[in-house]
Protein backbone atom coordinates (compact mmCIF):
# COMPACT_ATOMS: atom_id res chain seq x y z
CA UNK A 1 43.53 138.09 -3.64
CA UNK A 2 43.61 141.23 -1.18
CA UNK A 3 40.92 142.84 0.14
CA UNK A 4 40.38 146.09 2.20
CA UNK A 5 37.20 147.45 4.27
CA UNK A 6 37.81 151.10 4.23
CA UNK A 7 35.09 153.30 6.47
CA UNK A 8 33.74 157.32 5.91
CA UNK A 9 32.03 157.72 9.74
CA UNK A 10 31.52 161.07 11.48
CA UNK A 11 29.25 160.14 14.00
CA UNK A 12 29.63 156.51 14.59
CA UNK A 13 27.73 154.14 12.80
CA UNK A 14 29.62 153.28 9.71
CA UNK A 15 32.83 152.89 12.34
CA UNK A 16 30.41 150.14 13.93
CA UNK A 17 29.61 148.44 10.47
CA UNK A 18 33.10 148.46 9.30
CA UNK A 19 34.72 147.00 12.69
CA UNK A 20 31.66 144.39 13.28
CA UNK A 21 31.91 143.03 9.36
CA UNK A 22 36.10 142.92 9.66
CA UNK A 23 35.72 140.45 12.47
CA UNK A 24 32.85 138.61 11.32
CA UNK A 25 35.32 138.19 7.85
CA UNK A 26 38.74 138.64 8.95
CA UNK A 27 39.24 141.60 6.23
CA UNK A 28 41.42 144.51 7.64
CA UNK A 29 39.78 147.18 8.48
CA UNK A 30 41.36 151.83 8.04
CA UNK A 31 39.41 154.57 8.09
CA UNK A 32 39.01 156.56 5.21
CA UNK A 33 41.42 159.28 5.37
CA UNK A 34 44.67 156.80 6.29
CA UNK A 35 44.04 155.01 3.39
CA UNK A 36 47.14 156.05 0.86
CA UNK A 37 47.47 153.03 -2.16
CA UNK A 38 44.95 150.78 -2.91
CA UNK A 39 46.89 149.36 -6.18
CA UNK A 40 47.33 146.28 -4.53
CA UNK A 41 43.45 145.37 -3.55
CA UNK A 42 41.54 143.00 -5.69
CA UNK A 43 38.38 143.75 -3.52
CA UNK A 44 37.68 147.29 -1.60
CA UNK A 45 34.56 147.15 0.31
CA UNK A 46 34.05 150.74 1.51
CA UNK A 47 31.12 151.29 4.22
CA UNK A 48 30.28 155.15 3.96
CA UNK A 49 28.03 157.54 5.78
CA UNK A 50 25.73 159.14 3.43
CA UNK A 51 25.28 162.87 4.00
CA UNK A 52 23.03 164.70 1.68
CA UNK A 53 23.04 161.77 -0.63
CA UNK A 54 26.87 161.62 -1.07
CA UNK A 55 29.41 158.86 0.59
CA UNK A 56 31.42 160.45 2.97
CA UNK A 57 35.19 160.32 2.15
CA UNK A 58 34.28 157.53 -0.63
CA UNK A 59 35.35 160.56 -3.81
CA UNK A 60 38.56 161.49 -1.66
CA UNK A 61 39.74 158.14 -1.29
CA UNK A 62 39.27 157.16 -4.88
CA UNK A 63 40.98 160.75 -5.88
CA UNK A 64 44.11 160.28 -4.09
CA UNK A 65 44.38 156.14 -3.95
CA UNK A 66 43.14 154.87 -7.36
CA UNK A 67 41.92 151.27 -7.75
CA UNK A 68 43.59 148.90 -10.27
CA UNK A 69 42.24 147.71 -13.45
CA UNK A 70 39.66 144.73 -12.85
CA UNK A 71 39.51 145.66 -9.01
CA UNK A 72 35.89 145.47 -7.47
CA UNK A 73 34.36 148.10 -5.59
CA UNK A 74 31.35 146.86 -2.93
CA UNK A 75 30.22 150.22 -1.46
CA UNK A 76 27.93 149.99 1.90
CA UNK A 77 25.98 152.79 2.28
CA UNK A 78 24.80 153.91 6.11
CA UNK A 79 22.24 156.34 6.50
CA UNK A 80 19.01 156.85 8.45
CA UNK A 81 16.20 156.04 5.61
CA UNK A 82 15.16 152.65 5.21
CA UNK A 83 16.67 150.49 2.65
CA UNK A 84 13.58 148.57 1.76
CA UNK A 85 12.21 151.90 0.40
CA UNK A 86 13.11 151.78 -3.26
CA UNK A 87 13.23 155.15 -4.10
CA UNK A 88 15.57 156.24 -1.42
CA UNK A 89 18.19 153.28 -2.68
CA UNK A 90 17.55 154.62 -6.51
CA UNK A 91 18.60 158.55 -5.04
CA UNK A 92 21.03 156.58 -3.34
CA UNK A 93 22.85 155.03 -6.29
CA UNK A 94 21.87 157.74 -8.78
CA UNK A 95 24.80 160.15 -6.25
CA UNK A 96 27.04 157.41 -6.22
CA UNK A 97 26.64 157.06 -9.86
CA UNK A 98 27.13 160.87 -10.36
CA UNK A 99 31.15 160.77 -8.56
CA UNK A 100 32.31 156.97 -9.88
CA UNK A 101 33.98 157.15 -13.21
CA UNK A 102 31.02 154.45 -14.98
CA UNK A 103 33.42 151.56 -16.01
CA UNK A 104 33.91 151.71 -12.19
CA UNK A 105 30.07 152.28 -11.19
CA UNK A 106 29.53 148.93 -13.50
CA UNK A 107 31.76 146.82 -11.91
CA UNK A 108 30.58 148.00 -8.33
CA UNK A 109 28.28 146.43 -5.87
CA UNK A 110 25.85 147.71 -3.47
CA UNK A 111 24.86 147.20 -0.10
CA UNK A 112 22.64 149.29 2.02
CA UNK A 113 21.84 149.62 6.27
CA UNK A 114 20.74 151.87 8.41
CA UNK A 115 22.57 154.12 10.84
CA UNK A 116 21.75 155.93 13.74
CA UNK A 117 21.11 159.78 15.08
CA UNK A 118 21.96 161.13 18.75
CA UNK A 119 21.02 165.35 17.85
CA UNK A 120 22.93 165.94 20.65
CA UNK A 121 26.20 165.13 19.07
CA UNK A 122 25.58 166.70 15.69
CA UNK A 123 27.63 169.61 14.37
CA UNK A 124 26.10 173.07 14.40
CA UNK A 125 25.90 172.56 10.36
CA UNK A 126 24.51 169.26 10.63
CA UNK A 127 22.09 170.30 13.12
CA UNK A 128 20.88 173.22 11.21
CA UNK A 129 20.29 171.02 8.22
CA UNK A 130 18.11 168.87 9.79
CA UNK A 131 16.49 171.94 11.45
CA UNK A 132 15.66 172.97 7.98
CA UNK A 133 14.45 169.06 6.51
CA UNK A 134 12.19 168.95 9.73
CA UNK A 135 10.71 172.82 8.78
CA UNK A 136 10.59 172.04 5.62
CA UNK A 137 8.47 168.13 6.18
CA UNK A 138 6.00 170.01 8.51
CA UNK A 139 4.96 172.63 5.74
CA UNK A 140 3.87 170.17 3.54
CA UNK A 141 0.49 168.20 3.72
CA UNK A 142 0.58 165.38 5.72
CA UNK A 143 -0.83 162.90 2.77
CA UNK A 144 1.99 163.96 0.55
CA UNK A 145 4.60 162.98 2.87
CA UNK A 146 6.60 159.68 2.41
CA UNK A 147 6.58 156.94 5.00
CA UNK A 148 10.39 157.80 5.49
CA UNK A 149 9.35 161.51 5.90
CA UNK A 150 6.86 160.71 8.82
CA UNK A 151 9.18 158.57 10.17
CA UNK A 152 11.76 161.73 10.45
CA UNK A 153 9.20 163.75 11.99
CA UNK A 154 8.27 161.15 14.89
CA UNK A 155 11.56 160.86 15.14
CA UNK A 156 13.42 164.41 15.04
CA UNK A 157 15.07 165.76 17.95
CA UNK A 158 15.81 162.21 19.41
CA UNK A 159 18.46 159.81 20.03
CA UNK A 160 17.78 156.82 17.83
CA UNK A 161 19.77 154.07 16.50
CA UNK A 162 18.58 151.36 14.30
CA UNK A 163 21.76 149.32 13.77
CA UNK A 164 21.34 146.05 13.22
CA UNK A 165 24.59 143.99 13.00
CA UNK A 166 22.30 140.97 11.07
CA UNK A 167 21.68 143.40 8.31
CA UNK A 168 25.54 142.40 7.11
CA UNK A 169 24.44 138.80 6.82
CA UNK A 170 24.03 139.26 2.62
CA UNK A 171 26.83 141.12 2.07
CA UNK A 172 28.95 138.49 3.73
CA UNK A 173 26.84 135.72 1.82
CA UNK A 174 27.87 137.69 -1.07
CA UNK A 175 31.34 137.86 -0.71
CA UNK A 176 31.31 134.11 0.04
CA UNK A 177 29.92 133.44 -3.55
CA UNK A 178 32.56 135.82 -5.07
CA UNK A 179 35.22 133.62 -3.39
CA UNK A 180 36.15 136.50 -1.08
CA UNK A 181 35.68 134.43 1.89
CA UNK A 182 36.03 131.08 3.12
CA UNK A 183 32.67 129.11 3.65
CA UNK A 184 34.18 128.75 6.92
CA UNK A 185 34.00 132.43 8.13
């Protein structure tokens, strides 16, 4: 059996993820856009930035390096809203649902952790679209806003991180009980 942890980072945090759960497991690690042929892979775990509810690089990777019949797919989703939040992990798989062909979606599995923010290092584009969430948040009434929406506003503007390295703890459970890893790992 071969498996692969590919990553889709632009500002960091995914990079983290991908490098801390290769040596917790062993599994190689390439980023995204060095990844040519993935024919060979029984397992592809691919940890991906989300941007605007979409997995950065995970639709150009599976465009130009197909995986093979039967292969499983474990995508790790890193973004900034909370993962206990159920509606944000529904939005979340309903995109990634939206660019996976569905026999491929079926046989996939999901994981999801938060990233981090530093403003400071954001593109002008990304900047301005978060310009535009935060405008957009502070126009609307303050009891119609979601937890995760507050959260954004107390937040906005700052450098904030919630990585949490112990958050990979059930996906490496789970790939223990699919045989992916030793016990001993």
């Amino acid at each position: 059996m071969k498996e692969i942890i590919i990553y889709g980072s632009r500002y960091g945090s995914s990079r983290q993820y991908a490098h801390k759960l290769s040596a917790e497991t062993g599994i190689g690690v390439v980023k995204y856009e060095k990844v040519t042929d993935l024919s060979q892979a029984d397992t592809v775990i691919y940890v991906g930035s989300l941007y605007g509810g979409s997995v950065l690089g995970l639709s150009k990777t599976l465009a130009k390096a197909p995986l093979k019949e039967g292969a499983s797919l474990i995508i790790v989703t890193v973004g900034l809203s909370d993962p206990a939040d159920r509606e944000t992990v529904k939005n979340i798989e309903a995109s990634v649902r939206s660019c996976l062909p569905e026999a491929l979606y079926r046989r996939s599995s999901f994981f999801h952790l938060r990233g981090g923010i530093d403003y400071s290092s954001l593109s002008p584009g990304h900047k301005a679209m978060m310009s535009l969430l935060c405008f957009n948040l502070k126009r609307q009434p303050v009891q119609k806003l979601r937890a995760e929406d507050r959260e954004f506003l107390k937040t906005y503007g700052k450098n904030i991180s919630f990585i949490d390295f112990s958050s990979l703890n059930p996906l490496i459970n789970f790939l223990r009980g699919k045989d992916i890893l030793e016990s001993a790992v």
